[in-house]
Each structure stands twice: as C-alpha cells, then as structure tokens.
Protein backbone atom coordinates (compact mmCIF):
# COMPACT_ATOMS: atom_id res chain seq x y z
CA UNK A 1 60.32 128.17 105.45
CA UNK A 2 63.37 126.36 107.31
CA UNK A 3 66.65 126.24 106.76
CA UNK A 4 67.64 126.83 103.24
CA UNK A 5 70.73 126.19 100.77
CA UNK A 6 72.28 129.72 100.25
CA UNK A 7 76.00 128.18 98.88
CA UNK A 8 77.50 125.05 97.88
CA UNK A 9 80.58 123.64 97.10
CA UNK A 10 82.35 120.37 97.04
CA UNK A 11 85.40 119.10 99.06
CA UNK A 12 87.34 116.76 100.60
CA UNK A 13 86.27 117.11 104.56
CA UNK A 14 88.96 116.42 107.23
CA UNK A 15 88.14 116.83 111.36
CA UNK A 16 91.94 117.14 113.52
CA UNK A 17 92.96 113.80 115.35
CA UNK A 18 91.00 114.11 118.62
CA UNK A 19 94.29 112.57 120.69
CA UNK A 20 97.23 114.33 119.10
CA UNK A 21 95.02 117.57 117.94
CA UNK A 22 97.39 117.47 115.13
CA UNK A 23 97.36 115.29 112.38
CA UNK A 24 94.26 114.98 109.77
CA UNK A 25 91.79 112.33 109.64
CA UNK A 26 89.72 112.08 106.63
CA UNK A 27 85.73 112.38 107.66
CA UNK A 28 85.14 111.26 103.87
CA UNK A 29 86.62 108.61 101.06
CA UNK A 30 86.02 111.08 98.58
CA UNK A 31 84.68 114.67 97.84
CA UNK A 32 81.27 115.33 99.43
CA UNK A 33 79.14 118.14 99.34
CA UNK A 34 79.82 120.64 101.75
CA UNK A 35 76.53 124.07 102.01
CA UNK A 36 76.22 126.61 103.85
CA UNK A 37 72.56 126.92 105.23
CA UNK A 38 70.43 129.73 106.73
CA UNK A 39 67.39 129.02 108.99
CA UNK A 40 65.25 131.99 108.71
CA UNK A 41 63.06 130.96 112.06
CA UNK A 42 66.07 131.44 114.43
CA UNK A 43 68.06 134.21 111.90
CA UNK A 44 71.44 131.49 112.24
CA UNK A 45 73.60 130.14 109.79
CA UNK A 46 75.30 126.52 109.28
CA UNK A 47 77.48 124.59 107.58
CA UNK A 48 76.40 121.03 106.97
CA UNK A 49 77.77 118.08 104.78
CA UNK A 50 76.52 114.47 104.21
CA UNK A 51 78.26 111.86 103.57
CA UNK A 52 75.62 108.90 101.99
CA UNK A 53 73.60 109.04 105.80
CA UNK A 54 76.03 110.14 107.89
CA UNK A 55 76.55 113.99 109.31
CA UNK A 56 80.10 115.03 109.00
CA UNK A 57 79.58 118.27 109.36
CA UNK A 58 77.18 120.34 111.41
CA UNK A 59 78.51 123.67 112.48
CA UNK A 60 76.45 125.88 113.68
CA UNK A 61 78.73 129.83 112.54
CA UNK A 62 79.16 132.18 114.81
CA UNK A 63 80.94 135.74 114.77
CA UNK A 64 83.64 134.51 116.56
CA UNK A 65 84.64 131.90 114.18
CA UNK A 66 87.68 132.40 111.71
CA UNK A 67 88.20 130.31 108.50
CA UNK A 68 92.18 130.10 107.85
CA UNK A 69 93.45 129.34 104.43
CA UNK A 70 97.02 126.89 105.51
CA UNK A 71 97.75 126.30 101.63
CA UNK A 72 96.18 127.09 97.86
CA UNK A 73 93.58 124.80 98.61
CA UNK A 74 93.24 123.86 101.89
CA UNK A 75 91.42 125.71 104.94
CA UNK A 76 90.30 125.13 108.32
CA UNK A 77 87.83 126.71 110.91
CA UNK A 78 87.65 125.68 115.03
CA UNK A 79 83.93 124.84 116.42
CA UNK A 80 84.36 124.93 119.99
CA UNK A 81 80.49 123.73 120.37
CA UNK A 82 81.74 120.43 118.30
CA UNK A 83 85.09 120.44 120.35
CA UNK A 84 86.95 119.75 116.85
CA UNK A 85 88.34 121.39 114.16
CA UNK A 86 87.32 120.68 111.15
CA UNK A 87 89.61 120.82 106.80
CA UNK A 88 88.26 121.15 103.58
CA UNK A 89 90.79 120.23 101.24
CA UNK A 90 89.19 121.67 97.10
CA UNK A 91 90.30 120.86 93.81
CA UNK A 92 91.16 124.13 92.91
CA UNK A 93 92.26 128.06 94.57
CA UNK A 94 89.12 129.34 93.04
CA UNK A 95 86.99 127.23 95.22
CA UNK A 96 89.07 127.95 98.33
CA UNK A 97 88.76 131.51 97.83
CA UNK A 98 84.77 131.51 97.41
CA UNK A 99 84.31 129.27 100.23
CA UNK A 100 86.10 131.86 102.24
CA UNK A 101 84.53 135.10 100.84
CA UNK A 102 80.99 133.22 102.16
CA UNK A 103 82.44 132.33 105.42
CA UNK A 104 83.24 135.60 105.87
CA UNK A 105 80.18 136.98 104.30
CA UNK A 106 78.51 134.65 106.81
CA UNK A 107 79.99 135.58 109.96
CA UNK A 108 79.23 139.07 109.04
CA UNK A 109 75.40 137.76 108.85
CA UNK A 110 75.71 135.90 112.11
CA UNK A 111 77.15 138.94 113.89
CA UNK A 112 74.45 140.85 112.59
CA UNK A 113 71.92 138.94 113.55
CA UNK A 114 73.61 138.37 116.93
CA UNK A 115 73.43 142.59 117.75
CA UNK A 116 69.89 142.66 116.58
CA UNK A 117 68.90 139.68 119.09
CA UNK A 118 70.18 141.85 122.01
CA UNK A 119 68.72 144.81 120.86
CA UNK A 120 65.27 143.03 120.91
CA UNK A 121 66.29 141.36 124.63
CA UNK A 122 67.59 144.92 125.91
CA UNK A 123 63.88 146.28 124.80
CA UNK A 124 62.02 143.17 125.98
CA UNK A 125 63.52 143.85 129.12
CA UNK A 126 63.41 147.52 129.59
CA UNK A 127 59.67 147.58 128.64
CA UNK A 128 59.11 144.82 131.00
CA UNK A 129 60.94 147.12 134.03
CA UNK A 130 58.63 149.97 132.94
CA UNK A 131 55.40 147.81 133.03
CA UNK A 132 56.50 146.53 136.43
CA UNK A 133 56.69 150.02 137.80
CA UNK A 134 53.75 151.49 135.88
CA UNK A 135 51.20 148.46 136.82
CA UNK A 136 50.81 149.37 140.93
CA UNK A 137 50.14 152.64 140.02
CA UNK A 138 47.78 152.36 138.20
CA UNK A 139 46.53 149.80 140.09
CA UNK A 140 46.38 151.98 143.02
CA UNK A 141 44.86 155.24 141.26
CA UNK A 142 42.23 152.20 140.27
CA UNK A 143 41.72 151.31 144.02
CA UNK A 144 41.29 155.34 145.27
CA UNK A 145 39.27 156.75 142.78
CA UNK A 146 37.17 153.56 141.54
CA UNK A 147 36.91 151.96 138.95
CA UNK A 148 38.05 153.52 135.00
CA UNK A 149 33.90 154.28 134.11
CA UNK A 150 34.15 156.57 137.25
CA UNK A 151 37.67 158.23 136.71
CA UNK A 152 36.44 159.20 132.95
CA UNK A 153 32.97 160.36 134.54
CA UNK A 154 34.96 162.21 137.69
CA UNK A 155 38.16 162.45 136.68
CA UNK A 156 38.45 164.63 133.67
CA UNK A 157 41.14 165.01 131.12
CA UNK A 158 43.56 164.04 133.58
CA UNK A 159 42.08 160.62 133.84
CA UNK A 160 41.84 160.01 130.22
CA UNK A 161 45.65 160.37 130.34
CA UNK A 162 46.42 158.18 132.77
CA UNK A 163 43.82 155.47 130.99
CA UNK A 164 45.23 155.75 127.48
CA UNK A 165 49.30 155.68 129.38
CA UNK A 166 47.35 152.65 130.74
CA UNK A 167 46.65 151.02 127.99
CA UNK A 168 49.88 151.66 126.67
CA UNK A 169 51.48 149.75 129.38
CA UNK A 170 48.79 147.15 128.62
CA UNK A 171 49.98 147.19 125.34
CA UNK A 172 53.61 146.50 125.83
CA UNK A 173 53.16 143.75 128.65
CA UNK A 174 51.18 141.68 125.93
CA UNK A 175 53.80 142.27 122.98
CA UNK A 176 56.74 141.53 126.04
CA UNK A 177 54.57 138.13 126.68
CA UNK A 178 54.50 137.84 123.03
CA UNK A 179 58.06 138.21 122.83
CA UNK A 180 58.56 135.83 125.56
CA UNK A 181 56.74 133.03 124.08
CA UNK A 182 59.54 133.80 120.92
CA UNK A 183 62.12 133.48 123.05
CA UNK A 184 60.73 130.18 124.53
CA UNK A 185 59.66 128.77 121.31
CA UNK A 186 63.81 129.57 119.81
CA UNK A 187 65.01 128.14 123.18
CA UNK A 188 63.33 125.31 123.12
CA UNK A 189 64.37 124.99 119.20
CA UNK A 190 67.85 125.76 120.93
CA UNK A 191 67.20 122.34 122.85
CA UNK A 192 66.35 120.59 120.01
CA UNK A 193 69.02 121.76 117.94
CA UNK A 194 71.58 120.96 120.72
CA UNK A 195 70.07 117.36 121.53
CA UNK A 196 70.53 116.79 117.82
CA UNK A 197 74.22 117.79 117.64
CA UNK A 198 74.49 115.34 121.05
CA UNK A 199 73.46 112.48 118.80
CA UNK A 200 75.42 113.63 116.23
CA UNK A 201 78.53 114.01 118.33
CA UNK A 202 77.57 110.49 120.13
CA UNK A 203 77.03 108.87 116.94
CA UNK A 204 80.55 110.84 115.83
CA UNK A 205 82.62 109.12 118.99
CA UNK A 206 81.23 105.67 118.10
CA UNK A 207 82.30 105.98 114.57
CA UNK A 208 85.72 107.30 115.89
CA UNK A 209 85.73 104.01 118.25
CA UNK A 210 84.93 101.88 115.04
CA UNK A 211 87.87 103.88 113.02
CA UNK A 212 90.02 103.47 116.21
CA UNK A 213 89.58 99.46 116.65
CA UNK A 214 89.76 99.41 112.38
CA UNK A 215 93.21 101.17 112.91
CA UNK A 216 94.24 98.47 115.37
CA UNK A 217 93.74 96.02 113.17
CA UNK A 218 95.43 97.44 110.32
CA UNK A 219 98.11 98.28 112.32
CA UNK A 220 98.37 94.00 113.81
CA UNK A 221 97.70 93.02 109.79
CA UNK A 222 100.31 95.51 108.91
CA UNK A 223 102.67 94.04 111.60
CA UNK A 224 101.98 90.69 111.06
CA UNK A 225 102.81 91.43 107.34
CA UNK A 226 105.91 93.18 108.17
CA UNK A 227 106.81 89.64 109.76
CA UNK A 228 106.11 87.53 106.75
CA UNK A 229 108.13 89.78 104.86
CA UNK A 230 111.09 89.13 107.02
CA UNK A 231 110.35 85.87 106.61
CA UNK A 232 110.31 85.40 103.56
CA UNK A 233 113.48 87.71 102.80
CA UNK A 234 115.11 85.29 105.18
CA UNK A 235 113.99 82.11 103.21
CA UNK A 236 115.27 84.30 100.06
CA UNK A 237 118.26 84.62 101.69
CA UNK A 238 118.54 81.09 102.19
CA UNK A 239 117.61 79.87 98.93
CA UNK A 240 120.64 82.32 97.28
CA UNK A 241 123.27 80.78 99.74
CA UNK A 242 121.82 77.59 98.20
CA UNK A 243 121.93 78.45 94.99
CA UNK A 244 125.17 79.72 94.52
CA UNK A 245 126.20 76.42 96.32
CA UNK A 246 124.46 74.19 93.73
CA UNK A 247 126.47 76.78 91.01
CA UNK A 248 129.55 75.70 92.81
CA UNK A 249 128.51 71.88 92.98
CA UNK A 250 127.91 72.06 89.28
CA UNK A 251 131.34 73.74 88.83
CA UNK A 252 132.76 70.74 90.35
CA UNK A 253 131.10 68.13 89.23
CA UNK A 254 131.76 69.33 85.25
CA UNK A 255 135.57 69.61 86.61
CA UNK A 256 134.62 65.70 87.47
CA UNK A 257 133.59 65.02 84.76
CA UNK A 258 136.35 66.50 82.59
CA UNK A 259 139.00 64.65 84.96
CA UNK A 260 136.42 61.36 84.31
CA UNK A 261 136.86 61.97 80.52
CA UNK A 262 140.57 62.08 80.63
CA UNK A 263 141.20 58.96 82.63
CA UNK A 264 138.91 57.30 80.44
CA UNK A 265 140.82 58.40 77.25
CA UNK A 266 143.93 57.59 79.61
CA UNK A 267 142.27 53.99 80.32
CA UNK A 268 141.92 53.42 76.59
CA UNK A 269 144.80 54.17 76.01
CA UNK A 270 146.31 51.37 78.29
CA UNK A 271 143.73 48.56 77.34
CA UNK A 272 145.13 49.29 73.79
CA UNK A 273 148.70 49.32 75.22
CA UNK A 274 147.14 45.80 77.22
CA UNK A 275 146.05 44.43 74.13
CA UNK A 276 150.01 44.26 72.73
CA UNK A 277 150.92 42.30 75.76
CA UNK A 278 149.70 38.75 74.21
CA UNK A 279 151.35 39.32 70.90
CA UNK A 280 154.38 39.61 73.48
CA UNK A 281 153.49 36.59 75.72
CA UNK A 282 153.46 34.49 72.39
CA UNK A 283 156.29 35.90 71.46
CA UNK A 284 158.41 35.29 74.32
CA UNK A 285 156.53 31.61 74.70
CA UNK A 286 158.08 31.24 71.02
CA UNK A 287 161.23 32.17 71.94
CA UNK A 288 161.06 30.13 75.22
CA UNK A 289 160.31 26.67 72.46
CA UNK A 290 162.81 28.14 70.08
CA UNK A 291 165.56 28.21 72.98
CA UNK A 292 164.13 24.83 74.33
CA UNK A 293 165.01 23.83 70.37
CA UNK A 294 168.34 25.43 70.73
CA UNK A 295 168.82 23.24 74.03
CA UNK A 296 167.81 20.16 72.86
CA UNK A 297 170.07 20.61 69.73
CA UNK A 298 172.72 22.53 72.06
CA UNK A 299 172.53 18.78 73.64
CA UNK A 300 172.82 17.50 70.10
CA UNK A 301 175.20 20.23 68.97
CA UNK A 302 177.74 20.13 72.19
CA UNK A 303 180.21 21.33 69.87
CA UNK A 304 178.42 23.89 68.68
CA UNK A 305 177.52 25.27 72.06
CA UNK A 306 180.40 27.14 73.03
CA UNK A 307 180.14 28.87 69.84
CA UNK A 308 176.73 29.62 70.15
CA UNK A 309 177.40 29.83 73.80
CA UNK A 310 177.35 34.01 73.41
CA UNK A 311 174.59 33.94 71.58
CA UNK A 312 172.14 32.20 73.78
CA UNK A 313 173.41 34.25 76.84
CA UNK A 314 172.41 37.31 74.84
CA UNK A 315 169.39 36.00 73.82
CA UNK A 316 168.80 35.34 77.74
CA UNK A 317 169.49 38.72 78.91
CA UNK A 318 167.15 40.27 76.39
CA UNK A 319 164.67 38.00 77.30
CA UNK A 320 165.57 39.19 81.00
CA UNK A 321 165.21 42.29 80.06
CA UNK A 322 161.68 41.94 78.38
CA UNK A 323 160.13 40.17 81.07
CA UNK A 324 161.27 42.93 83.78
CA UNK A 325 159.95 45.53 81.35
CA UNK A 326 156.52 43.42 81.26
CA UNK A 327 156.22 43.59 84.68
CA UNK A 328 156.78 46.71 85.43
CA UNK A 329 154.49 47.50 82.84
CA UNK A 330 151.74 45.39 84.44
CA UNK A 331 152.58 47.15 87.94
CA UNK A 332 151.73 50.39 85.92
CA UNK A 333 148.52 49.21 84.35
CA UNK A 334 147.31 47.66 87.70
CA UNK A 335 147.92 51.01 89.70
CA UNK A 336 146.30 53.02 86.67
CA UNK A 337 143.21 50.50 87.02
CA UNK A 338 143.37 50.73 90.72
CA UNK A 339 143.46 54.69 90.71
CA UNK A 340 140.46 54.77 88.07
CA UNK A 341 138.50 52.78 90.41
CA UNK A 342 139.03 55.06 93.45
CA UNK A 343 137.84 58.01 91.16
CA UNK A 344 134.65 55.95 90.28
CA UNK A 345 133.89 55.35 93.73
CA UNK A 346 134.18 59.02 94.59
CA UNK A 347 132.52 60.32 91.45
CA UNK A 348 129.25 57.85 92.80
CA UNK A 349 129.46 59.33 96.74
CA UNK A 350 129.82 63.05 95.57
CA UNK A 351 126.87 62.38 93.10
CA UNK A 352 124.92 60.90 95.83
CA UNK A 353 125.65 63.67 98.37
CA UNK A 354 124.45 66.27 95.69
C-alpha cells in the first residue's frame, strides 16, 4: 500500500540558520501542512510537509530522535541525516501537545520496528551459519553411501532422519535466500530513498543560495535606504534652519515696514508743515514792499524817521529773526527728506536680498 497519512497537523515550519546554528529561518510564508507518514513496505515512519511544490520537510524518525517543546507553542527535533534542525511554531498548546504525544508515539513505533529488524537479521544469519555447516555433511554422507534412493533403500530409519534434517536445511537456505532478496529489495529502496533526500537536500542548498543572495540584496536596498534617509533628514534639517530664517526675515521686514509707516506719517507731516512756508514767503515779500513803502516815504517822511526809526529796526530784527527760523527749518526738512531717502534705498536692497 505505500506510505500512508496516520496524523496531521498544521504549522508554521522553521529549519536553524545553517551558519550561526542559532537563529530561525522560516522554511514557509505561512502555515503549511505538516503529517506524519508510515510506509508499511519498509515498517518506517516520516514526517513530511509541502509547501505548494517544494519539500520542506522530509524526516525520516528514528528512536533516537527527541522532540523538545522550547515554549507553549513552539518545538523542535534534530535530524542528523538532514544535518539541520528543524521548528514548528502552532497556533495553539493543544496542537503542540498532540504533535508531541505522536512523536513520541512514533519513536516508540520506530524503535519497535527497529528490534524486530534485528531479530529477523540475527535469525537470517544464524540459520544461514547452520546451513553452512549442515550442507558438507550431508553432502558427504551423499558422496559415501550414494545417492538419497539408495540411503532410504540401505540405509534404514537412520537415513530417513538425516533426509528429512536435510530437507530441513533445504528449507531454511531457500527462506534465508528469500529473506535476502527482502533485504536487497529494502536496501535498494534504502538507495532510493537516500538519492531522493540528496535531491532534496541539493535542491534545499540552492534555495538557501537564492535566500542568501535575496538577503544581500535586502540588506544593500536596506542600506542604501538607510542613506536616503540621512539624506533627506539632512535636507530637513536644512530647510528648518531656512525656515526659521525666512520667520526672522519676515520679523524684520514688518519692523520695516512699521518704521516705513512712521516716517511716512512723519513725512506728511512736514510737507504739511512745507506747505505753510509760501504763506510765509508772501508774507515776508509783503513786508519786504511794505518796508520798501516805509523807505520810500521814510525818504519822504525824513522827519518822521527818527520817530519811526525804532520801529523799523524792530520790524528788521523780527524779520531777522523769521528768516533764520526759515532756514533752519528748511535745513530740518532737507535732512528729514534726505534720511527718508536712505531708508528707501535700504528698504529696496533688503527686499531684493530676500
């Protein structure tokens, strides 16, 4: 009949780094379907998971195997034939637990199977001693007293003994072939079985290759994203330092413009004050042809002049004093406009270097 299904389960299947021979690497993306399976030709048991096509498990149990349980629901067992060891990680204790109780059930089996093997190879071989010493004997009781028709007309009871042991002997030598041929036909199943688990464990190293050279390049992507992200924290870094520079242009320039505002209002204010000064150039031009007037008639009025003599010089020293005023007003007004000029001019540069 073949190997057959006698327990399954499913699981998360892990095999132990083959370089470190300590950390995990997952044999399967998700939970697979791990059996146990029990080949009734060569009395052995296996365990045997398949992930889509691929074998990711293929252990053949023997009695010296040992399933561990390292947490609630994780376990492990060590194939030295697959030189790995391989983790079943289950969704629940439950599962852990009856995967164990069959593993040990199992290796119970196996061990069991294993005595009963040697039995059969200690008998095989001790009836195949005892043929080899029984054969020349009777061989040579053939060659003295003829052949067996004459020993069971000549020889008596005696003969008939030795004919029936012989036959016996005949007997066992045919079942020990028989059990030969077995042995050849399981070796030779043995082969098989083993040139299988070489293509398995070839096909095994190229995949670890492939996960090896897939690791590389996650690791170089990973690095190479590692550098962007400096990168960019840099640029990030950057951009702050100029933003909270533009917050401090902005700063100043609203400063600007409240200082530009005030010598504005300031610059009204003069250009109104301005606007007096040809009310004031009329007047004094009226004065000047009133005292030209007072001249001509002072010319006319002689007599009158030394009386009005006092008046005139006061009128002349106000005048005096008005016209100094003026121009010191003027010397104000043309600094002011000078000054508000300046500020334009730097108001345009700073606005041009932001």
């Amino acid at each position: 009949m073949g190997e057959q299904p006698i327990f399954t389960t499913r699981a998360h299947v892990f095999q132990i780094d083959p370089t470190t021979k300590k950390n995990w690497v997952p044999a399967s993306k998700q939970a697979v379907t791990v059996s146990y399976f029990y080949d009734s030709t060569r009395n052995s048991y296996r365990i045997i998971s398949v992930d889509g096509s691929k074998v990711i498990i293929n252990s053949t149990i023997t009695p010296n195997m040992t399933f561990t349980k390292t947490s609630q629901k994780f376990g492990q067992w060590a194939d030295s034939r697959a030189n790995t060891v391989f983790g079943l990680g289950f969704a629940s204790e439950q599962q852990l637990a009856k995967f164990a109780e069959k593993f040990q059930e199992v290796k119970e089996a196996a061990k069991l199977a294993r005595d009963k093997s040697q039995e059969k190879m200690e008998t095989s071989s001790n009836n195949s001693q005892e043929s080899g010493r029984e054969t020349p004997s009777s061989t040579q009781a053939s060659s003295i007293n003829g052949t067996d028709d004459e020993k069971i007309s000549h020889g008596g009871p005696e003969t008939a003994a030795l004919m029936s042991e012989n036959d016996k002997l005949k007997t066992t030598v045919e079942q020990s072939n028989t059990n030969a041929k077995k042995l050849e036909t399981e070796l030779q199943t043995l082969r098989d079985s083993n040139a299988r688990l070489v293509d398995a464990l070839t096909e095994s190293s190229a995949n670890v290759e492939i996960w090896k050279k897939q690791l590389n390049t996650c690791k170089e992507e990973s690095d190479t994203l590692r550098e962007k992200i400096v990168e960019l924290e840099s640029q990030c870094e950057k951009a702050n330092v100029e933003k909270e520079r533009n917050s401090k242009l902005t700063v100043r320039v609203q400063e600007l413009e409240t200082e530009l505002q005030d010598k504005e209002q300031e610059l009204e204010n003069l250009r109104k004050q301005a606007e007096i000064i040809p009310q004031l150039m009329a007047e004094c031009e009226s004065i000047t042809e009133k005292l030209q007037a007072a001249e001509v008639k002072n010319k006319d009025l002689e007599d009158r002049m030394e009386g009005l003599q006092a008046d005139i010089e006061d009128s002349q020293s106000k005048q005096g004093n008005m016209k100094g005023e003026l121009k010191k007003f003027m010397d104000v007004l043309d600094g002011k406009i000078d000054e508000l000029h300046e500020f334009r001019q730097g108001l345009s540069k700073l606005g041009v270097d932001n």
